[in-house]
Structure formats: C-alpha cells, structure tokens
C-alpha atoms as a PDB file:
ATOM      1  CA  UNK A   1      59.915  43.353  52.032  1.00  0.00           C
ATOM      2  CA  UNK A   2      57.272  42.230  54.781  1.00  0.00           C
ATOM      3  CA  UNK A   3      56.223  45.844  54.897  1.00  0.00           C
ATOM      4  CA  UNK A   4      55.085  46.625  51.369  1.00  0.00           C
ATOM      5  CA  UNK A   5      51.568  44.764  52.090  1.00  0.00           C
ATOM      6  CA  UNK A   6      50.990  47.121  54.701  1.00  0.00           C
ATOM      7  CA  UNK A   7      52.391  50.427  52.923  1.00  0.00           C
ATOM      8  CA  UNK A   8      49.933  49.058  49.941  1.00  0.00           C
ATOM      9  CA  UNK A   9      47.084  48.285  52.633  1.00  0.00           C
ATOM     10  CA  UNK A  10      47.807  52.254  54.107  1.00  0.00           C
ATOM     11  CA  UNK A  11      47.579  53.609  50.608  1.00  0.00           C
ATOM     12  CA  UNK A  12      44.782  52.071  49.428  1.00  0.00           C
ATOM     13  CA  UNK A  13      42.848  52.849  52.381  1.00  0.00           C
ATOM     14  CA  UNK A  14      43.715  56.605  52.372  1.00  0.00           C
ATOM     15  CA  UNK A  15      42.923  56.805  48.871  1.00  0.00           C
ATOM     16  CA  UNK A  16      39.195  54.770  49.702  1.00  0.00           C
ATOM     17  CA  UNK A  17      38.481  57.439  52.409  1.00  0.00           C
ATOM     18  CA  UNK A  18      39.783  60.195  50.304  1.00  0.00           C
ATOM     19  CA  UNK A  19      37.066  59.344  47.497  1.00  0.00           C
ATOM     20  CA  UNK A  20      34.181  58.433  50.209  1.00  0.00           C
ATOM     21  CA  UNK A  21      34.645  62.103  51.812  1.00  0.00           C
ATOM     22  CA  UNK A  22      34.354  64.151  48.126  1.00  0.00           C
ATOM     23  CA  UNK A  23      31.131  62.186  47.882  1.00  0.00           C
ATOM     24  CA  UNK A  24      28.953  60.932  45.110  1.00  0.00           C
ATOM     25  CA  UNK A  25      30.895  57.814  44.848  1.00  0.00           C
ATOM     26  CA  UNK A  26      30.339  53.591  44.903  1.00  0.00           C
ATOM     27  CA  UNK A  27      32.963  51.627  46.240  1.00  0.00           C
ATOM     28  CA  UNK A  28      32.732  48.062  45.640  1.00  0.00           C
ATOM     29  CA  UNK A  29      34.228  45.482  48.250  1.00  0.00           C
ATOM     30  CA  UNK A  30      33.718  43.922  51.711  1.00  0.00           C
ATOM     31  CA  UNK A  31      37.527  45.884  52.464  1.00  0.00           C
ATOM     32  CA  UNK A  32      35.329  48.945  51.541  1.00  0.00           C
ATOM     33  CA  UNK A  33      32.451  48.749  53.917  1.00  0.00           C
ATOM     34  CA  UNK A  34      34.774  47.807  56.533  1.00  0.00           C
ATOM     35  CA  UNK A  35      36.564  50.968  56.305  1.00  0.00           C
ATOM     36  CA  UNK A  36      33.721  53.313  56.276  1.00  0.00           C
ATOM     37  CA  UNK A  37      31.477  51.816  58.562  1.00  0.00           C
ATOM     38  CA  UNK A  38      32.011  54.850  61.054  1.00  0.00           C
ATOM     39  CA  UNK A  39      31.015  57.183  58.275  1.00  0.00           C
ATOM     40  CA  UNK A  40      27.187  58.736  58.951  1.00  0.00           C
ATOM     41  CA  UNK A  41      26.587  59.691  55.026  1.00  0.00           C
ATOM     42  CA  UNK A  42      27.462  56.223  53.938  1.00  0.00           C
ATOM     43  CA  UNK A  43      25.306  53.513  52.785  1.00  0.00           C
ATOM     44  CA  UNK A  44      26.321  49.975  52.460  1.00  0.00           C
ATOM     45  CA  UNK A  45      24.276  47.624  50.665  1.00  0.00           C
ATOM     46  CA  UNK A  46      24.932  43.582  49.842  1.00  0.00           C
ATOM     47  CA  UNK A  47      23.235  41.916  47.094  1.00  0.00           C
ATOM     48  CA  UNK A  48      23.106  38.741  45.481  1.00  0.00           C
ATOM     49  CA  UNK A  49      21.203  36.506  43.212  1.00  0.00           C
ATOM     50  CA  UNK A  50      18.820  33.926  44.421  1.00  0.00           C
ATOM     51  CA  UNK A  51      20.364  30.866  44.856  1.00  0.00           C
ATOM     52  CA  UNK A  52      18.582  28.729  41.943  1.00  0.00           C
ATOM     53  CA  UNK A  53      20.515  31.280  39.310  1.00  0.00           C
ATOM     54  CA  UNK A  54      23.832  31.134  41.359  1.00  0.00           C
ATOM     55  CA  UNK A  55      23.919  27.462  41.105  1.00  0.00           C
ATOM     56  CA  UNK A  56      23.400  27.421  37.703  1.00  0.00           C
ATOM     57  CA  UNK A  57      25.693  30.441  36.414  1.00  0.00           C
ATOM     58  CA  UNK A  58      28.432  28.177  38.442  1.00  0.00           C
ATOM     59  CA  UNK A  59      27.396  24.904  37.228  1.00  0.00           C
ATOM     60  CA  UNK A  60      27.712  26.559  33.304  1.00  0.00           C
ATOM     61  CA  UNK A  61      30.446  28.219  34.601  1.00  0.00           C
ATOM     62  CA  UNK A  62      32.538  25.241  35.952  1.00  0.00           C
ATOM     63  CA  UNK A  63      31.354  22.276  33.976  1.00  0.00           C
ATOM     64  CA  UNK A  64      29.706  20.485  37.088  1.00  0.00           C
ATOM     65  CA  UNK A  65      26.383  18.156  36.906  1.00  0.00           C
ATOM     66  CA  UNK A  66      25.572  17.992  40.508  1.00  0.00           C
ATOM     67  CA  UNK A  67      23.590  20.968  41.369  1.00  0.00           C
ATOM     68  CA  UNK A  68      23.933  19.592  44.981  1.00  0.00           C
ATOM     69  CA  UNK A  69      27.626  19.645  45.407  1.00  0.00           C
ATOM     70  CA  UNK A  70      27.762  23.241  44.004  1.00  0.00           C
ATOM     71  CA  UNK A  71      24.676  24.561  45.957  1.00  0.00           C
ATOM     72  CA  UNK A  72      26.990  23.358  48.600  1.00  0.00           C
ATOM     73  CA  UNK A  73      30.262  24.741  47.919  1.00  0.00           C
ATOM     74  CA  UNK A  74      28.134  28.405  47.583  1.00  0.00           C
ATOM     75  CA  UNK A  75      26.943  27.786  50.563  1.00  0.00           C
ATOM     76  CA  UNK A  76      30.395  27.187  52.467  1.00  0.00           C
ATOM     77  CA  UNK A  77      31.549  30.504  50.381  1.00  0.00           C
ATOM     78  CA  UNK A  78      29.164  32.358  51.826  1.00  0.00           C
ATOM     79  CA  UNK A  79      29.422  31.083  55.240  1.00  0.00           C
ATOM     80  CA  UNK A  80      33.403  31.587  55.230  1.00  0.00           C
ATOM     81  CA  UNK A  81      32.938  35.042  53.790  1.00  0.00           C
ATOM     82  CA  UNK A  82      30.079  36.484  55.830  1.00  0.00           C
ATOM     83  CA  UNK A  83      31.400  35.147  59.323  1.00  0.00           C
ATOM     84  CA  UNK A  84      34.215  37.605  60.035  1.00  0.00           C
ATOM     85  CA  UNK A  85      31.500  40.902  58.521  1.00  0.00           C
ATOM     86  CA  UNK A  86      28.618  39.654  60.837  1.00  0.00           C
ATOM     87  CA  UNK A  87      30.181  41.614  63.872  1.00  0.00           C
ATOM     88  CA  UNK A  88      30.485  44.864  61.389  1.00  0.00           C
ATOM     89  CA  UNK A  89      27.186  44.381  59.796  1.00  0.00           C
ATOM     90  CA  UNK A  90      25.086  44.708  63.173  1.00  0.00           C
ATOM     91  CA  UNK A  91      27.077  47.862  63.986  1.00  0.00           C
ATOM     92  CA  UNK A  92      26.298  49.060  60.834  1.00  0.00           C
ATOM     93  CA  UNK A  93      22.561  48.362  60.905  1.00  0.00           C
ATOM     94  CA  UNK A  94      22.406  49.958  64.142  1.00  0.00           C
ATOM     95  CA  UNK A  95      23.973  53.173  63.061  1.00  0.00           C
ATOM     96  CA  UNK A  96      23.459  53.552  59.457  1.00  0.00           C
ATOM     97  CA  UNK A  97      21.352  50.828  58.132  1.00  0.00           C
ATOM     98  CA  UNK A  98      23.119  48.811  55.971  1.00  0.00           C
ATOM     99  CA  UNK A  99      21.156  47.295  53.182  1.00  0.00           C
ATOM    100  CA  UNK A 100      21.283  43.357  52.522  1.00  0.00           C
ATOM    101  CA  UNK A 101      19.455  41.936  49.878  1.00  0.00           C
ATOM    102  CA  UNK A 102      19.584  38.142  48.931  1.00  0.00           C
END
C-alpha cells in the first residue's frame, strides 16, 4: 500500500512531461515547474495579487477583523511555500528566465 503514492507520483509526472513535450500547453502548479525546469522551451511564471487585495479576499473569505493577523498568516504561507522553490527558481532564472510577478 506504501507504494501507490509513488506509482501515482510516476504517473502523473509522465503524463505532465508527456503534455509539456506536444507543446502549446499551461500547466498549473509548483509540482509542475519543478518537473520541467530542465526543459529549454518552457516558461515558468508566478503571479499573485498585491497584498492589500489578498488580505481582504481572505478576511471576506474567512470571517476575520484583524487585517494584521491575516496579513500575517499570508505572509508565513508564503514564506513556508516559497522556501523549498528558492533553490529551483535561481536555476531557472539562470537558464530560462522564469517570470515572477507579485
């Protein structure tokens, strides 16, 4: 049973490289870019809202009054999710040019 993640993880990734190599695709996801990061005729690109509009999307979003305490908890999402990419990202800047726009 502790090998089905990784037969799912093998299929999914032949199937993303499949698509990237016909072309003329997007593929959404950070499991994306990581996977075709060696691949010359792709572009990767990040964007996201300013921050003033992502604090209050979540504050609608989950009920909060404290823009502080959610500005915060974006900011510790973004942190946690950007630090294990940061290593990728420069490699991809310096081959491809990856695209980040915040």
């Amino acid at each position: 049973m502790a090998d089905q993640p990784r037969k799912l993880f093998h299929y999914a990734a032949e199937e993303i490289l499949d698509l990237a190599q016909r072309g003329n695709v997007l593929i959404k996801g950070w499991g994306a870019a990581t996977l075709l990061r060696d691949m010359p005729q792709v572009i990767s690109a990040r964007v996201c809202a300013p921050m003033e509009f992502r604090v209050r999307v979540m504050m609608e979003r989950l009920g909060r009054k404290d823009a502080g305490a959610v500005r915060e908890e974006i900011e510790r999402f973004d942190a946690a999710r950007a630090a294990p990419c940061a290593p990728i990202s420069m490699s991809s800047r310096r081959t491809h040019g990856s695209i980040t726009s915040c």
